[in-house]
Protein backbone atom coordinates (compact mmCIF):
# COMPACT_ATOMS: atom_id res chain seq x y z
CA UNK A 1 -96.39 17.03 5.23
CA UNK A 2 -99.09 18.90 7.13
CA UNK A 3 -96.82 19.45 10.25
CA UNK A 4 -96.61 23.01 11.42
CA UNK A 5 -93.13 24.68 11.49
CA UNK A 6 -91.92 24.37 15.06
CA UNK A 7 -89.67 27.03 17.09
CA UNK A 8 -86.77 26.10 20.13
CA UNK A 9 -89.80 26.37 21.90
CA UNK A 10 -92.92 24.34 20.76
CA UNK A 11 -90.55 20.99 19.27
CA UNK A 12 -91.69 18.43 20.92
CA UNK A 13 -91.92 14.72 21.60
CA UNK A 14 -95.35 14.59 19.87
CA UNK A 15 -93.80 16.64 16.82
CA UNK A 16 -91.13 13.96 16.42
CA UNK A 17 -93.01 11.25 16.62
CA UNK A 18 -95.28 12.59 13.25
CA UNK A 19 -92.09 13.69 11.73
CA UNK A 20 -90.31 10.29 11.95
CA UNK A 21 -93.27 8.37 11.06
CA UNK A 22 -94.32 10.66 8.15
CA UNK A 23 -90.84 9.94 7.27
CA UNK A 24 -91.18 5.72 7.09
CA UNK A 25 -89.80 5.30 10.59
CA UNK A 26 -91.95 3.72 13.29
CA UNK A 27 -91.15 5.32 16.92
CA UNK A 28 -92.17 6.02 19.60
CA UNK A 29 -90.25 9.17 21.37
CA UNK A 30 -90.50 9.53 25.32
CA UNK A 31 -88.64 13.25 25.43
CA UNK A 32 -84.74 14.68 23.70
CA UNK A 33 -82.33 16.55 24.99
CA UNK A 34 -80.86 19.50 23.46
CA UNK A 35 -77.94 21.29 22.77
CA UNK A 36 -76.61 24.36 20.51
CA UNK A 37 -73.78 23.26 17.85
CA UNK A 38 -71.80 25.16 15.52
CA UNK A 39 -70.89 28.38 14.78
CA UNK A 40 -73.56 30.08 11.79
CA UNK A 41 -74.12 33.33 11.82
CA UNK A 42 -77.35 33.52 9.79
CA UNK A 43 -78.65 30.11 10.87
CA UNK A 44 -79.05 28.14 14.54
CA UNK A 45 -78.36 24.63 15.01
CA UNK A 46 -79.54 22.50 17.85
CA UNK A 47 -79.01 18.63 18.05
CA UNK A 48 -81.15 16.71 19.81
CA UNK A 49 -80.58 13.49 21.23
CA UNK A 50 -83.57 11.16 20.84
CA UNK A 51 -85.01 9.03 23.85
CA UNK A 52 -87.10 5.89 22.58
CA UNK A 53 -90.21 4.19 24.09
CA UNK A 54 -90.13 1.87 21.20
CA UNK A 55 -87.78 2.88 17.92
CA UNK A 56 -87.97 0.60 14.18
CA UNK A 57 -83.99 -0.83 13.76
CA UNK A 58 -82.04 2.30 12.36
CA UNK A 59 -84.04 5.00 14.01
CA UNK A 60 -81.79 8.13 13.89
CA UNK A 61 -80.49 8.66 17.99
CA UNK A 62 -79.77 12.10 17.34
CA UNK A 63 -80.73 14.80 14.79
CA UNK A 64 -80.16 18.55 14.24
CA UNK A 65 -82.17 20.94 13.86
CA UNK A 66 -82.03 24.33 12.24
CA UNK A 67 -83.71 27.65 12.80
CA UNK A 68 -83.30 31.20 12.33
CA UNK A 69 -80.72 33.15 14.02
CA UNK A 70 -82.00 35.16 17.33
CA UNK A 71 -80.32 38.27 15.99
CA UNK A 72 -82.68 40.82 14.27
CA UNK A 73 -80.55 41.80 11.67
CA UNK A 74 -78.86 38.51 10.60
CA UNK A 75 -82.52 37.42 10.16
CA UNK A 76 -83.60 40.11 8.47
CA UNK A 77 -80.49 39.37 5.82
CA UNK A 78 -81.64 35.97 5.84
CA UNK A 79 -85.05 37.04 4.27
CA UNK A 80 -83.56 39.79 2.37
CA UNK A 81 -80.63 37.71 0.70
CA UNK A 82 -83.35 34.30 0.39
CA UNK A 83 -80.82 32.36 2.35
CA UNK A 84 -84.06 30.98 4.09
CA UNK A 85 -85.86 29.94 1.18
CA UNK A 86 -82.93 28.89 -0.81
CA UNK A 87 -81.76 26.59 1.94
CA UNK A 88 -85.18 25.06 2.26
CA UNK A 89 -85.60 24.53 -1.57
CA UNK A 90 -82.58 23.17 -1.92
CA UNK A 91 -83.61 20.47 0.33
CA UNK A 92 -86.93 20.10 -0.79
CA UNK A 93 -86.17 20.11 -4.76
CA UNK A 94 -82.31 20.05 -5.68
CA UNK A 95 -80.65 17.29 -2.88
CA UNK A 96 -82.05 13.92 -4.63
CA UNK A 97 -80.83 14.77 -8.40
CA UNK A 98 -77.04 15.62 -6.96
CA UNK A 99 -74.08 12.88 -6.04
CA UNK A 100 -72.53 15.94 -3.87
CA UNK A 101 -72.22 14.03 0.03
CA UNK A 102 -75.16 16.01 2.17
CA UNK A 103 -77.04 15.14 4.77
CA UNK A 104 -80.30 13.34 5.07
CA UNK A 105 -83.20 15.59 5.20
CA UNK A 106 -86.19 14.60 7.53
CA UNK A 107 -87.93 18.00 7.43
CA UNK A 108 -87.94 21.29 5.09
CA UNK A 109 -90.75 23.88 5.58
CA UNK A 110 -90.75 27.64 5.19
CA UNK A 111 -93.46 30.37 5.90
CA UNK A 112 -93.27 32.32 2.56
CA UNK A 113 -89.34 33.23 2.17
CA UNK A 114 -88.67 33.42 5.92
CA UNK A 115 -87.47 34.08 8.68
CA UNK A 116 -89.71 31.21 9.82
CA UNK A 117 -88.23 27.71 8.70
CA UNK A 118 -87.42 24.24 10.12
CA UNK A 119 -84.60 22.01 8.74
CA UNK A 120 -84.29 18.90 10.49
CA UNK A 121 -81.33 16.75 9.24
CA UNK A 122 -79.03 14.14 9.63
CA UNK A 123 -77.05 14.36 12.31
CA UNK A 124 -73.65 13.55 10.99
CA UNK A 125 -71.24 13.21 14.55
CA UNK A 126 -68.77 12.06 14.73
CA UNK A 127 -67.87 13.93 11.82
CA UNK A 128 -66.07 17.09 12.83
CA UNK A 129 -66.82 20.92 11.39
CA UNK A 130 -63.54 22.31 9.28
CA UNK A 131 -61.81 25.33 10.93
CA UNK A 132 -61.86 28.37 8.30
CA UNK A 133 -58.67 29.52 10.57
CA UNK A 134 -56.61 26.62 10.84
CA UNK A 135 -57.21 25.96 7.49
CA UNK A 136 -56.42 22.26 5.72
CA UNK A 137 -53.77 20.38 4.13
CA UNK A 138 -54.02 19.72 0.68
CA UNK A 139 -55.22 16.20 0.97
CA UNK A 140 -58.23 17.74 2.91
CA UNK A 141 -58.48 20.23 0.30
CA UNK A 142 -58.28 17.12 -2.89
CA UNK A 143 -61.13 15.35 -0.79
CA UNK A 144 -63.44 18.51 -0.62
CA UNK A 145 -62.87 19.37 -4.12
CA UNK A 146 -63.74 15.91 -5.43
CA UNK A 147 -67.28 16.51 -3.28
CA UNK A 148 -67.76 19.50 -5.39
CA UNK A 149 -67.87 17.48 -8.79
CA UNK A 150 -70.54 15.63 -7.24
CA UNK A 151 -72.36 19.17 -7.56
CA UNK A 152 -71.29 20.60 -10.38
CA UNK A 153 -71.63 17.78 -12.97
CA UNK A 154 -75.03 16.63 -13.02
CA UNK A 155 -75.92 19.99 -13.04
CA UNK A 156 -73.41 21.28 -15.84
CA UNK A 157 -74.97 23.67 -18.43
CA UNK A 158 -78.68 22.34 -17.30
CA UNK A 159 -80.93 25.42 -18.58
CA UNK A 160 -83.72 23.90 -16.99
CA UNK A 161 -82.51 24.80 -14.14
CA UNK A 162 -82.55 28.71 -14.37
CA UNK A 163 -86.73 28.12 -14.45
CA UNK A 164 -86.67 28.03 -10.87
CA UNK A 165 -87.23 31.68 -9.91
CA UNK A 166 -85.86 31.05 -6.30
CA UNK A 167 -82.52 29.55 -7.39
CA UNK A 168 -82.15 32.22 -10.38
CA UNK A 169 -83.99 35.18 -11.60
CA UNK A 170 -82.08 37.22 -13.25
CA UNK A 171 -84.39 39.69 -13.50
CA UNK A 172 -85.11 40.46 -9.94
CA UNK A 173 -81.78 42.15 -9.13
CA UNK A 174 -80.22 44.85 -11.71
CA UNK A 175 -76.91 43.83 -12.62
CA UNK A 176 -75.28 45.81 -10.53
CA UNK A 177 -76.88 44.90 -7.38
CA UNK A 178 -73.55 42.69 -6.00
CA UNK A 179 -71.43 45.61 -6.82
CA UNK A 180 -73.14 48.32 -5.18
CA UNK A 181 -73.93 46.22 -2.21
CA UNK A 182 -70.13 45.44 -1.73
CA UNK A 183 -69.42 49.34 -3.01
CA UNK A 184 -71.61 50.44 0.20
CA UNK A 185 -69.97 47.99 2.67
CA UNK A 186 -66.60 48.21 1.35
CA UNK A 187 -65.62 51.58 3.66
CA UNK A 188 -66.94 50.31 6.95
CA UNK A 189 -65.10 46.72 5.94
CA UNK A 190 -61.20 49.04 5.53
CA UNK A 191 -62.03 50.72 8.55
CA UNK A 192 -62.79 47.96 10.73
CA UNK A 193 -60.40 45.02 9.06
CA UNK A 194 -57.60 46.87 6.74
CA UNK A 195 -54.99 48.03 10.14
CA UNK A 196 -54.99 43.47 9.53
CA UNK A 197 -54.03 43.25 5.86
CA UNK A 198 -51.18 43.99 3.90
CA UNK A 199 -51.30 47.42 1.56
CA UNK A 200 -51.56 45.17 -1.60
CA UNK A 201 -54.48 43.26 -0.51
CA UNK A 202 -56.35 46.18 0.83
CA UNK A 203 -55.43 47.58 -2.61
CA UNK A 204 -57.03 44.95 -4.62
CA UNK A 205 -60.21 44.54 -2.73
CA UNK A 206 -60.65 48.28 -3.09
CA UNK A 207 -60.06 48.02 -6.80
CA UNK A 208 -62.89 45.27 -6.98
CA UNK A 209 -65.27 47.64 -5.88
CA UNK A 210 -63.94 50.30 -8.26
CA UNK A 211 -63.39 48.20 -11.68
CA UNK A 212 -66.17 49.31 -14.00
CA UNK A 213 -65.58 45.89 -16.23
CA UNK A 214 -66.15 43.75 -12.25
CA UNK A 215 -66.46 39.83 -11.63
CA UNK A 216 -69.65 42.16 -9.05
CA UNK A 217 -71.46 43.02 -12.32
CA UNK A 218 -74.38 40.11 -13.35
CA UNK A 219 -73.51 39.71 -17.04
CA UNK A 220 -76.28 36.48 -17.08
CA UNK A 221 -75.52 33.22 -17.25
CA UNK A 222 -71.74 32.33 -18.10
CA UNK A 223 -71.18 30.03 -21.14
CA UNK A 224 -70.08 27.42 -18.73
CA UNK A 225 -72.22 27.28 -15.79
CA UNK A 226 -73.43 24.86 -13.35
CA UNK A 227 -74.91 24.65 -9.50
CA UNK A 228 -72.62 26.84 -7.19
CA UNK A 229 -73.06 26.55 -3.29
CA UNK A 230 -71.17 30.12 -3.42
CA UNK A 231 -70.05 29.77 0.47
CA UNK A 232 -68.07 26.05 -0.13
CA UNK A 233 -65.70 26.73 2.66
CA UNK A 234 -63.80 24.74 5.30
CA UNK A 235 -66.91 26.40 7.97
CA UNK A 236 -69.64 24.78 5.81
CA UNK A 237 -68.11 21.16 5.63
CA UNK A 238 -68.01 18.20 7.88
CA UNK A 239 -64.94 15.97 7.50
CA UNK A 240 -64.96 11.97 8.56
CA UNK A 241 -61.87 10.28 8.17
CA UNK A 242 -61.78 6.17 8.44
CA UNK A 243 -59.00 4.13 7.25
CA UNK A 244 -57.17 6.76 5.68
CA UNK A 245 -59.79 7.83 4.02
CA UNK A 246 -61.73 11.34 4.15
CA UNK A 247 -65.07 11.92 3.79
CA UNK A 248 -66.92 15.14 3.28
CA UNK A 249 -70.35 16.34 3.39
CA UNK A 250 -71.58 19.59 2.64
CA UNK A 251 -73.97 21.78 4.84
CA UNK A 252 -75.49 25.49 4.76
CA UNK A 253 -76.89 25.55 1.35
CA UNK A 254 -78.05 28.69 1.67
CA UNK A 255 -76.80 30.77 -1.12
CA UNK A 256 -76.88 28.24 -4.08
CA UNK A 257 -77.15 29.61 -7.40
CA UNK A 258 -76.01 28.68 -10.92
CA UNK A 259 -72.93 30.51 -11.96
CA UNK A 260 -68.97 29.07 -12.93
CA UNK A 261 -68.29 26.13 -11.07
CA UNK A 262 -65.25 27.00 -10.78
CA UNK A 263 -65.97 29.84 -8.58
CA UNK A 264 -66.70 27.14 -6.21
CA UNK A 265 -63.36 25.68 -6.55
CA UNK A 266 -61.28 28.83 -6.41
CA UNK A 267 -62.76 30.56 -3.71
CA UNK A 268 -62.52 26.68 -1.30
CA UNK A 269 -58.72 26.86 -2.52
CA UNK A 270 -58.16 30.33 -1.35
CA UNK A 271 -60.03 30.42 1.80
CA UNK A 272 -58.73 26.87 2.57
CA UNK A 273 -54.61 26.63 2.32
CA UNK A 274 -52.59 28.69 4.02
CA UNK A 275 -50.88 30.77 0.84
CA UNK A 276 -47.62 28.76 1.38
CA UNK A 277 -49.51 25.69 0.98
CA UNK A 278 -51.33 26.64 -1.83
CA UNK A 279 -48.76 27.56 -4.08
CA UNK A 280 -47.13 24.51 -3.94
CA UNK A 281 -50.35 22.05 -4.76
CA UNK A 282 -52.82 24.27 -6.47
CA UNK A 283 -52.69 23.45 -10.13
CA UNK A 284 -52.04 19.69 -9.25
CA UNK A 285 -55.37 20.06 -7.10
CA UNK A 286 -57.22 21.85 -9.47
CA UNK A 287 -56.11 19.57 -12.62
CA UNK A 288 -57.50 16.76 -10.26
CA UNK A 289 -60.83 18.85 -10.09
CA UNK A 290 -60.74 19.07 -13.96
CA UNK A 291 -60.01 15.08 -14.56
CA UNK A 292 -62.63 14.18 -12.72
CA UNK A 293 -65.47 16.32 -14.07
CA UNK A 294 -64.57 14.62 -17.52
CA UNK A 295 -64.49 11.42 -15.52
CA UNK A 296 -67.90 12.45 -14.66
CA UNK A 297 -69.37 12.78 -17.91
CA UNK A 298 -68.31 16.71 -18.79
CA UNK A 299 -67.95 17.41 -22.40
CA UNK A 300 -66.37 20.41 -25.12
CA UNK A 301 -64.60 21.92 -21.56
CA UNK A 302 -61.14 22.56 -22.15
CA UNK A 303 -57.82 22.47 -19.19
CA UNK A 304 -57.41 26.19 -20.70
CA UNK A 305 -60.63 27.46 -19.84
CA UNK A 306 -60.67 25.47 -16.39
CA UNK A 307 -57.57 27.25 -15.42
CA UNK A 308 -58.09 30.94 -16.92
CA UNK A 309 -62.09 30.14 -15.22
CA UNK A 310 -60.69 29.38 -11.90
CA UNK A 311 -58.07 32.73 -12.41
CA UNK A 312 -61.34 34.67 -12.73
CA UNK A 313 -63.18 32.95 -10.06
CA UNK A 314 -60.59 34.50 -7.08
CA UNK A 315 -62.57 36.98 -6.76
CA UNK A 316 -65.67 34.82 -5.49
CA UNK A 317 -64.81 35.26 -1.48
CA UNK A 318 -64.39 39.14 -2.26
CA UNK A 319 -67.97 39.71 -1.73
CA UNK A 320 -69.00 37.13 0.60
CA UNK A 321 -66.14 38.24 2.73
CA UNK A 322 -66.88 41.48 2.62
CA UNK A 323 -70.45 42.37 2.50
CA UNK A 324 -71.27 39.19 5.23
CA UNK A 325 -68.85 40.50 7.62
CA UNK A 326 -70.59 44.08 7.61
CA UNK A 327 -74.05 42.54 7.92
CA UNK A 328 -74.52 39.94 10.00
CA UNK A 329 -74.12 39.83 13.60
CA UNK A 330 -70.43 40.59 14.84
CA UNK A 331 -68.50 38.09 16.92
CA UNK A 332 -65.15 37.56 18.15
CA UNK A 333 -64.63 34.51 15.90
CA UNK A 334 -66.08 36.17 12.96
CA UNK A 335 -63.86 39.06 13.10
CA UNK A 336 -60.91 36.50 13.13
CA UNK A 337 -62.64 34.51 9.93
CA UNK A 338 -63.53 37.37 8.28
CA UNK A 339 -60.32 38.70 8.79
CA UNK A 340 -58.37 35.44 7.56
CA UNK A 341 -60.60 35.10 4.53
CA UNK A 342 -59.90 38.81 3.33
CA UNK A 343 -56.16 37.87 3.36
CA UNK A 344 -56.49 34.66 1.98
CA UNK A 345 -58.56 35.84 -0.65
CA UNK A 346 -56.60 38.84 -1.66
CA UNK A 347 -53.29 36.82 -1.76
CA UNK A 348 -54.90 34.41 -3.72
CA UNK A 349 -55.97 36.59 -6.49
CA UNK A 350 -52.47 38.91 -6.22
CA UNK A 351 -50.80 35.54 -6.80
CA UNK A 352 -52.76 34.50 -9.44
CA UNK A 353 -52.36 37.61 -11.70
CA UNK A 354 -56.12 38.09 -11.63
CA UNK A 355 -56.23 42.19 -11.20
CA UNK A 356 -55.48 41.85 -14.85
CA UNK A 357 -58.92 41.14 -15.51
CA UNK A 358 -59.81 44.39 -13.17
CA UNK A 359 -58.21 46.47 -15.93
C-alpha cells in the first residue's frame, strides 16, 4: 500500500476512500466523526464513524483507529520496548496463520520502529472492553482461555518463528536485561504502591528482583514454547456475549514474543479472578486449557509439565506490573490497575507455592 501514515490530524475522507478501496471495498466517503475510546496507556484509539456517498454491501460503518500516545515518555517506551513495531508486524505478518479471535486489519504501517504508526481495525462494538478491576467470573475466564489456544497451538514449538528478528532476537538484549530493568524500577514501585499490599506480597515481589536463579533472567528459548501476547489481560480483551454464549477477541498485540504459553495462561488467571474465585476453579480451568491444546493437535506435552509450567509462569505479571506502572504515563485508573494486578499477582504466586522456585 503506498498510502502515507496519517496523524489525528491529516485522516481524512480522501485517505479512507484509498484505504477501503485498496482494501476490496468500493466507497465512496462524504466525511466521519470521531471519538477517543479506551483506556491504553502506550497506544490511542479513536473510532470513527463512517458517512457514505455511495458504500459496496458490508462496508464497515465504523472503524478504529490507533496511534501513538500524546505523552512523551510513554512514546518514547513505545519505541524503546518495540511495542510499535511489534504491534504493526503482528498485523502485517503473524494475524492470518493464527485461529486466536482478533480483529480485522484494514491498515498496518510504521516509520522504521516508531513512534509513527497507523493501525486501522475492525471496529468490534458492541463488544465491551474487560475491567482489569472488577475482574471476571470463571466462565469469562474458561472463554478467554480457550481464545488463547487459538494462539498458542499453531504456533507450538515453530522454530521458524524465532527468524523474525522483531518478534525474537535473543541476542539484542543480555540476559539480564528484564531483571535489571525491574531491579531499577522495583524501589520507586514499593514506595509508591507497597502502603496497598500485604507484607507477604511486597515480600515476594522484592524477592523476584533479588533471586539470582529469576523467571527475569533470558535463559533462551524454553523447551516448550510457543507465541505469547505477554499482556493477555481482562484490559486487552473485548467480550460479546449472544445466546449464552461468550465471545472474545484479543487486542494490543504489542509485546508478542515466543516464550511458555503458559505464561499466558497464568498471568490471565491471576490478574483476572478475584483470589477467592480463583482458588476454587483454577486447576479445573487450566486442565480445560490443557484438553484443548491436545484437542488442537499438541503432542509429547504432559498434564505434569502444564501444571508445574503454569506454577512457574506466576511470575509473568511481576514485571509487566511493575516496570509498566513506573514508566508510562501515570493516571488515576492506572494506579488502581496497577495496584490490583500487584496483589493479584503476588497472591497468586504465594498461593501457588511458586517462591520455591526463587530459592
Amino acid at each position: 500500500m503506498t498510502l502515507g501514515i496519517p496523524n489525528e490530524q491529516t485522516i481524512d475522507a480522501g485517505w479512507f476512500n484509498e484505504c477501503l478501496r485498496h482494501c476490496g471495498i468500493d466507497v465512496v466517503v462524504s466525511g466521519f466523526g470521531a471519538e477517543r475510546v479506551g483506556t491504553g496507556q502506550i497506544g490511542k484509539c479513536i473510532r470513527y464513524d463512517l458517512h457514505y456517498e455511495s458504500a459496496a454491501p458490508g462496508a464497515p460503518r465504523s472503524l478504529v483507529g490507533k496511534f501513538p500516545s500524546d505523552d512523551e515518555s510513554s512514546r518514547a517506551t513505545g519505541v524503546a520496548l518495540q511495542n510499535f513495531l511489534k504491534e504493526v508486524r503482528f498485523y502485517q505478518q503473524l494475524q492470518e496463520h493464527l485461529d486466536i479471535r482478533t480483529p480485522r486489519c484494514y491498515f498496518a504501517e510504521i516509520a522504521g520502529e516508531g513512534p509513527e504508526f497507523f493501525l486501522l481495525l475492525e471496529d468490534l462494538a458492541p463488544a465491551q472492553q474487560g475491567d482489569q478491576l472488577r475482574g471476571c467470573d470463571a466462565a469469562t475466564a474458561k472463554a478467554a482461555l480457550t481464545q488463547l489456544v487459538g494462539l498458542h497451538a499453531p504456533s507450538w514449538c515453530d522454530h521458524s518463528l524465532a527468524q523474525l528478528p522483531w518478534l525474537y532476537n535473543k541476542d539484542a538484549r543480555v540476559a539480564t536485561a528484564t531483571r535489571d530493568l525491574y531491579r531499577a524500577q522495583l524501589p520507586g514501585f514499593i514506595q509508591r504502591y507497597g502502603p496497598n499490599l500485604a507484607p507477604d506480597e511486597c515480600r515476594i515481589i522484592q524477592q523476584l528482583g533479588e533471586a539470582e536463579n529469576s523467571p527475569l533472567v533470558a535463559q533462551g528459548l524454553p523447551e516448550v514454547f510457543s507465541l505469547i501476547h505477554v499482556d493477555y489481560r481482562l484490559d486487552n480483551l473485548l467480550f460479546n456475549t449472544q445466546e449464552d454464549e461468550t465471545q472474545v477477541t484479543a487486542v494490543d498485540w504489542q509485546s508478542i514474543t515466543l516464550g511458555s504459553p503458559l505464561n499466558d495462561a497464568a498471568y490471565f488467571v491471576g490478574a483476572g479472578l478475584l483470589p477467592g474465585d480463583r482458588a476454587a476453579a483454577e486447576e479445573h480451568l487450566v486442565r480445560g486449557y490443557f484438553d484443548a491444546l491436545c484437542a488442537a493437535g499438541v503432542t509429547g506435552f504432559a498434564w505434569p509439565d502444564c501444571w508445574q509450567a503454569y506454577r512457574y509462569g506466576a511470575f509473568a505479571g511481576f514485571a509487566v506490573t511493575v516496570v509498566a506502572s513506573m514508566i508510562v504515563a501515570r493516571t488515576e485508573r492506572g494506579d488502581q490497575m496497577f495496584t490490583t494486578m500487584a496483589q493479584r499477582h503476588a497472591r497468586h504466586a504465594l498461593d501457588l507455592g511458586a517462591d520455591e522456585f526463587l530459592s
